[in-house]
Protein backbone atom coordinates (compact mmCIF):
# COMPACT_ATOMS: atom_id res chain seq x y z
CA UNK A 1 2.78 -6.65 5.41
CA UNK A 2 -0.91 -6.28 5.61
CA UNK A 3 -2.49 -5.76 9.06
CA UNK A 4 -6.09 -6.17 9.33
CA UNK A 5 -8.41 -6.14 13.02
CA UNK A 6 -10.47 -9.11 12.93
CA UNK A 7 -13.25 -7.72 11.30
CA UNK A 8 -11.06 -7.19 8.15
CA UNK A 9 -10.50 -3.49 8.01
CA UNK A 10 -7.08 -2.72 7.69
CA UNK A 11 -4.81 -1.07 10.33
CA UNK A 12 -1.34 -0.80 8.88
CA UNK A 13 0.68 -1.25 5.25
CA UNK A 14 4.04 -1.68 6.52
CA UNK A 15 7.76 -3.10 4.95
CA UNK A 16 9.24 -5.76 6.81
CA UNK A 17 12.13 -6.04 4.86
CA UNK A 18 13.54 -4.15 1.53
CA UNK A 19 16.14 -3.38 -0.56
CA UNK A 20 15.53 -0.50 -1.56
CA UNK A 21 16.90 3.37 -1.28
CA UNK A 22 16.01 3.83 2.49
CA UNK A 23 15.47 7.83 1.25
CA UNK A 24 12.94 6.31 -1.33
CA UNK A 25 10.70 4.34 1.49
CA UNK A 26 10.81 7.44 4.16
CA UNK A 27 9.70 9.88 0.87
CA UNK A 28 6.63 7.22 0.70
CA UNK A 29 5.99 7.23 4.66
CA UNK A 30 6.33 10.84 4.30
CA UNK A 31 3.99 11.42 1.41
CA UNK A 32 0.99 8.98 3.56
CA UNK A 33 1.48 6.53 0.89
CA UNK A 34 1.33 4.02 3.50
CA UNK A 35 -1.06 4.98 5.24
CA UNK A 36 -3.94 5.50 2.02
CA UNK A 37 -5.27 1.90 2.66
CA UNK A 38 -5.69 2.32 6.68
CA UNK A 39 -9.26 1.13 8.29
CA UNK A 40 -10.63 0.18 4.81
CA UNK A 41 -12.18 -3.07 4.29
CA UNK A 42 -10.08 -5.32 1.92
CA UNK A 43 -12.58 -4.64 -1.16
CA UNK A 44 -12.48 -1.25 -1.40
CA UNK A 45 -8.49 -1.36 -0.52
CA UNK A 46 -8.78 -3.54 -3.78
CA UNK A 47 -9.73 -0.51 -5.10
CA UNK A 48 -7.83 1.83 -4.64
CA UNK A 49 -6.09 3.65 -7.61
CA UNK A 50 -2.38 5.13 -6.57
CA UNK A 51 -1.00 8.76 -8.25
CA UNK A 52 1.93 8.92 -8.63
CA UNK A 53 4.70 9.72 -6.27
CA UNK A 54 7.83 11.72 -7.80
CA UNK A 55 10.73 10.18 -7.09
CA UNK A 56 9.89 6.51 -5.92
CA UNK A 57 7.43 5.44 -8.79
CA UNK A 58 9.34 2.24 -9.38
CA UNK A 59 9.28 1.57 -5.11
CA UNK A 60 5.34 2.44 -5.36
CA UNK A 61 4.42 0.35 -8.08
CA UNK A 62 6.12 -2.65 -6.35
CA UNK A 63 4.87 -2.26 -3.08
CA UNK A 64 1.35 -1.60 -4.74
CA UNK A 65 1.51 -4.90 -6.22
CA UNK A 66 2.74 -6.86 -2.82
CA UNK A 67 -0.43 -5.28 -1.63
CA UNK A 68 -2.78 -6.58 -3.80
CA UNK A 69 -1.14 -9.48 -3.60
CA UNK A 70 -1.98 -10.21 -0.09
CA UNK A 71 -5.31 -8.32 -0.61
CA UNK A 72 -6.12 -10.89 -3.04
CA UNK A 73 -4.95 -13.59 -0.41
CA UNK A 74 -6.14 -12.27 2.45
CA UNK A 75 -9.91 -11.66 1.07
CA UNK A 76 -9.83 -15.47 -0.20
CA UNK A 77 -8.66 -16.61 3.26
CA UNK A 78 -10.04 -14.37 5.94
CA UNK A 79 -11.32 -16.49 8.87
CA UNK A 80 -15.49 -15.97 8.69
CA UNK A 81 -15.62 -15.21 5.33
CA UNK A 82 -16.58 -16.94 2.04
CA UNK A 83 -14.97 -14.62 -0.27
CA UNK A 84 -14.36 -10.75 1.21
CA UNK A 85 -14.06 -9.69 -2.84
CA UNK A 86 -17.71 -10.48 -4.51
């Protein structure tokens, strides 16, 4: 999930549900994984490039592409705006 104040910044990355290793989600909420995409604007969350995190790669690289999934979404539907991307 993708939380954004209603100017489109984004407040919180969160997991609603998962199957995964609950030891590899809490090393990600440890690490501020989570947290990296906080109070930026959906383009330059777009942006963001992720390092690697030892451990849960695989978990990262799945819940990096959830995220730009809704990012992609979410800047093509935001309320007030044409297209939050260009």
């Amino acid at each position: 999930m993708v939380m954004t104040d209603k100017k489109g910044k984004i407040q919180k990355v969160a997991l609603l549900t998962h199957c995964e290793t609950l030891s590899y989600v809490r090393l990600l909420e440890n690490s501020g994984f989570f947290s990296q995409w906080n109070a930026k604007s959906l383009k330059e969350a777009a942006l963001i490039t992720l390092d690697a995190y030892s451990g849960a790669t695989e978990t990262a690289l799945a819940v990096e592409k959830h995220v730009r999934f809704l990012l992609e979404k979410g800047a093509n539907s935001f309320p007030g705006k044409k297209n939050n991307r260009k």
